[in-house]
Protein backbone atom coordinates (compact mmCIF):
# COMPACT_ATOMS: atom_id res chain seq x y z
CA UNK A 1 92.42 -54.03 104.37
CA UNK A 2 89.28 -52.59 102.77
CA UNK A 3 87.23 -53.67 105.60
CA UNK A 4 89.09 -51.95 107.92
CA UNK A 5 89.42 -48.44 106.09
CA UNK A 6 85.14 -49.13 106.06
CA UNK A 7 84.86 -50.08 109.61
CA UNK A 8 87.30 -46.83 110.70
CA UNK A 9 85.83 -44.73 108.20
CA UNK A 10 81.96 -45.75 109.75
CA UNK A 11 83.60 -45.42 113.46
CA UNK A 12 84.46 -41.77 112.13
CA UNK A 13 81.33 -40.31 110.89
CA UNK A 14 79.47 -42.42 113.88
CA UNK A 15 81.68 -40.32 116.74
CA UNK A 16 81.48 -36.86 114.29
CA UNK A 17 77.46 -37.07 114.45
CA UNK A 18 77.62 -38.04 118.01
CA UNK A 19 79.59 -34.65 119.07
CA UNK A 20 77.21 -32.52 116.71
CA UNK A 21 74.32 -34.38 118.61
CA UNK A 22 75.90 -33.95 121.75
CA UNK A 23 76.04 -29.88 120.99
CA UNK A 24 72.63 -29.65 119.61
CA UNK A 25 71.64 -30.53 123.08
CA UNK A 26 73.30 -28.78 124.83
CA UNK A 27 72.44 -25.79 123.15
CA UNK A 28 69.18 -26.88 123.70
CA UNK A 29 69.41 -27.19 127.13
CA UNK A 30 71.21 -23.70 127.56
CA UNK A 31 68.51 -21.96 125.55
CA UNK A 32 65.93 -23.72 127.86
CA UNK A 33 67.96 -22.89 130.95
CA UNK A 34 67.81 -19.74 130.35
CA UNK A 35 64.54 -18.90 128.95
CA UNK A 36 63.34 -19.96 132.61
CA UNK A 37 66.16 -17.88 133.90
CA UNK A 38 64.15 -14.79 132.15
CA UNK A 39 60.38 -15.74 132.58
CA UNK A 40 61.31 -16.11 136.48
CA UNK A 41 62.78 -13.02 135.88
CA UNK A 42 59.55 -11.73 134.54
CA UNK A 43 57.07 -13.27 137.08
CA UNK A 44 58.78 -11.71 139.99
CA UNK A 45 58.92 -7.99 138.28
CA UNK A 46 54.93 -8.57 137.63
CA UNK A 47 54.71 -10.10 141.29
CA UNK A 48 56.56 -7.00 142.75
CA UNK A 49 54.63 -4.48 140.74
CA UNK A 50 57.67 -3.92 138.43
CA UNK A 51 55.84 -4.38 135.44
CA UNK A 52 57.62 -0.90 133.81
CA UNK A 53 60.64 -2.67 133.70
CA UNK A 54 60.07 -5.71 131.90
CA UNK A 55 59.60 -4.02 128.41
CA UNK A 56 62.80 -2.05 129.30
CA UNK A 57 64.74 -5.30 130.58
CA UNK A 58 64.05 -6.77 127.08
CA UNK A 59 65.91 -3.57 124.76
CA UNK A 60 68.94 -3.16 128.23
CA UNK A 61 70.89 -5.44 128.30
CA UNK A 62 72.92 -3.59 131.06
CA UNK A 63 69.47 -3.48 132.80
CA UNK A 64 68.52 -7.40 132.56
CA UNK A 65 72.03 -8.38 133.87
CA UNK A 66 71.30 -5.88 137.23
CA UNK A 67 68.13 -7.06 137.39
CA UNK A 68 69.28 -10.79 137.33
CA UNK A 69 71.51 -9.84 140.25
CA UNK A 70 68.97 -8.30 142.37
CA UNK A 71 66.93 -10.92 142.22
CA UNK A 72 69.81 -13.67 142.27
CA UNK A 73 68.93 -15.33 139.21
């Protein structure tokens, strides 16, 4: 009987540290996703001659979300 409580109880903590794995990544991922999302952002407002509005994009939030439209990002 012990060695079952031990082999359930490892089973346990082996599938909890799996799921917090499992959303470290994809945290990770998401953060990654979209810090591309805003440096392509960024490299088209420099490319277009937008420059102005990248400091503004970064304190408007209101502003980066129309701006992610426009440019379908």
């Amino acid at each position: 009987m012990l060695l079952e409580e031990l082999i359930k109880s490892a089973e346990k903590k082996a599938g909890a540290e799996g799921l917090d794995k499992g959303r470290m990544e994809g945290i990770s991922k998401e953060r990654s996703e979209e810090q591309n999302r805003y440096s392509g952002l960024i490299l088209r407002l420099a490319k277009d001659g937008r420059s102005d509005l990248i400091v503004k994009a970064a304190s408007d939030a209101h502003l980066l979300d129309a701006l992610y439209q426009e440019y379908k990002l």
